[in-house]
Protein backbone atom coordinates (compact mmCIF):
# COMPACT_ATOMS: atom_id res chain seq x y z
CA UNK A 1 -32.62 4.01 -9.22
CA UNK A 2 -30.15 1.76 -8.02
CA UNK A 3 -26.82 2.85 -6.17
CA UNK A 4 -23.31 1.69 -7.46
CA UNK A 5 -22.80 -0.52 -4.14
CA UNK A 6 -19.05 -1.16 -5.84
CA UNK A 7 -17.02 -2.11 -2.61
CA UNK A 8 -14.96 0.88 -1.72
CA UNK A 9 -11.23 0.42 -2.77
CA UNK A 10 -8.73 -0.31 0.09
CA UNK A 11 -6.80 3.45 0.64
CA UNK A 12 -3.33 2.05 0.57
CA UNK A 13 0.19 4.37 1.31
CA UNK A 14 3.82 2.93 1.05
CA UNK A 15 6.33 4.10 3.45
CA UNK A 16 10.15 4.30 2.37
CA UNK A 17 12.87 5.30 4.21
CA UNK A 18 17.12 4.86 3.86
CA UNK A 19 18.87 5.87 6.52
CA UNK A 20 21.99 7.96 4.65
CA UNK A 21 22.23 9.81 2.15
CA UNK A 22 24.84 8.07 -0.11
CA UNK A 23 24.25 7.43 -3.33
CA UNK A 24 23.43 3.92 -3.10
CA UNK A 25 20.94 4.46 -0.20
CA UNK A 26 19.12 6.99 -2.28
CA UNK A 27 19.17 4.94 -5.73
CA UNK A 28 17.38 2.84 -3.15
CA UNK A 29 15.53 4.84 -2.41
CA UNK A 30 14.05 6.29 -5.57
CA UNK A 31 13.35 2.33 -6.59
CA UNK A 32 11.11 1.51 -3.59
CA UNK A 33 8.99 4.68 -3.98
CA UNK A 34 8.28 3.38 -8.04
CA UNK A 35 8.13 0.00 -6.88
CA UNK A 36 5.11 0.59 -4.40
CA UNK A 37 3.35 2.95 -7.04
CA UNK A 38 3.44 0.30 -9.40
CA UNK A 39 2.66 -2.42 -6.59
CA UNK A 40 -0.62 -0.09 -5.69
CA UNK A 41 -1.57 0.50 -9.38
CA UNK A 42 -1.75 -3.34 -10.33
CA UNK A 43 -3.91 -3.96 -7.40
CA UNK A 44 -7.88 -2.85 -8.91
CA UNK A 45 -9.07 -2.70 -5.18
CA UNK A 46 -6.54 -0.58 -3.97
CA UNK A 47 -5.98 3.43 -4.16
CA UNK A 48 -3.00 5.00 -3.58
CA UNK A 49 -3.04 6.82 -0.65
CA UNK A 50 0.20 8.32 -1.00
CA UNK A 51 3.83 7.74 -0.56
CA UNK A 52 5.28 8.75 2.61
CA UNK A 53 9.00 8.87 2.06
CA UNK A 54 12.22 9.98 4.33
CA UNK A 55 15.72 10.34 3.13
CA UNK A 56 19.03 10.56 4.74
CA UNK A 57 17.29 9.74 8.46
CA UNK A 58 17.63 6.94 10.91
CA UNK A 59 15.53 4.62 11.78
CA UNK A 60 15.93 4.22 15.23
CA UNK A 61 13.58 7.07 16.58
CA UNK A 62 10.62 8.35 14.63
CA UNK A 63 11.18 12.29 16.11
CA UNK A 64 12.39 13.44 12.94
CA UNK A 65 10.89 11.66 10.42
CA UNK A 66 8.65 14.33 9.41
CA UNK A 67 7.08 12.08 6.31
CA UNK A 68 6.44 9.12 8.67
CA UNK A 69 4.90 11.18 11.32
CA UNK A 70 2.83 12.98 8.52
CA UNK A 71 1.46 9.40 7.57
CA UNK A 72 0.59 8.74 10.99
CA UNK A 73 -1.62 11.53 11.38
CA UNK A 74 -3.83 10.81 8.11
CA UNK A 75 -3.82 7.26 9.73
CA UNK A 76 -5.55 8.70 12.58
CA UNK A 77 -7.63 10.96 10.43
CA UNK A 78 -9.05 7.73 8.41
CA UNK A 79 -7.29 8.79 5.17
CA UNK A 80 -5.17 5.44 4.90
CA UNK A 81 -6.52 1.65 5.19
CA UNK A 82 -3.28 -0.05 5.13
CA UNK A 83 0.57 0.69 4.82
CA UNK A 84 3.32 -1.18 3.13
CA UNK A 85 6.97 -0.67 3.42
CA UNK A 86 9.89 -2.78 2.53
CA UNK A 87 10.64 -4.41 5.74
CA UNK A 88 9.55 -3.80 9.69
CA UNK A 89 13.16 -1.66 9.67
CA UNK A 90 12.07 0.73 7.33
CA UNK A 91 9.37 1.17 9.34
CA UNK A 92 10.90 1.63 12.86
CA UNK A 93 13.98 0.07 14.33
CA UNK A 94 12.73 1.08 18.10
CA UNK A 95 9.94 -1.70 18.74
CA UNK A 96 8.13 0.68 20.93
CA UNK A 97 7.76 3.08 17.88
CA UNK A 98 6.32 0.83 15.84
CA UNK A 99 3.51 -0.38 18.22
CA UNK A 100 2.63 2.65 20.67
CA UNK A 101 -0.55 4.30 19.72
């Protein structure tokens, strides 16, 4: 009997962040988190991994980002494949954040 040898779909997670809690920032907001769900969903080889999202918290250290740091940790546990986010500043401001291990 032969196995479904389907590649396995890329595990994909979007990370949003704005960094106040006005209400522009967080219309923002709620438009990147549907905009990477559908993003994931048109993509047939990718599978949402999740959406990793902070509100109302700067960018320039990662300390209290509890989402982002979440995200890291299933990173490191294999769960996600790749992450997208609107820009490198969404992701970290601080250089140093963004590349340490």
């Amino acid at each position: 009997m032969a196995e479904n040898l389907q590649p396995r779909k890329k595990r994909v997670a979007a990370y949003c962040r704005v960094s106040t809690d006005q209400e522009e920032q967080l219309s923002s907001y709620e438009a990147q988190v549907n905009y990477y769900i559908t993003y994931i969903e048109r993509h047939p080889d990718y599978e949402l991994a999740g959406i990793y999202a902070d509100e109302g918290i700067s960018g320039t250290t990662t300390k209290k980002r509890e989402q982002f740091n979440r995200m890291i940790e299933d990173c490191k546990a294999g769960k996600i494949d790749m992450i997208i986010t609107k820009s490198i500043s969404r992701f970290a401001r601080n250089t140093l954040d963004c590349v340490r291990p």
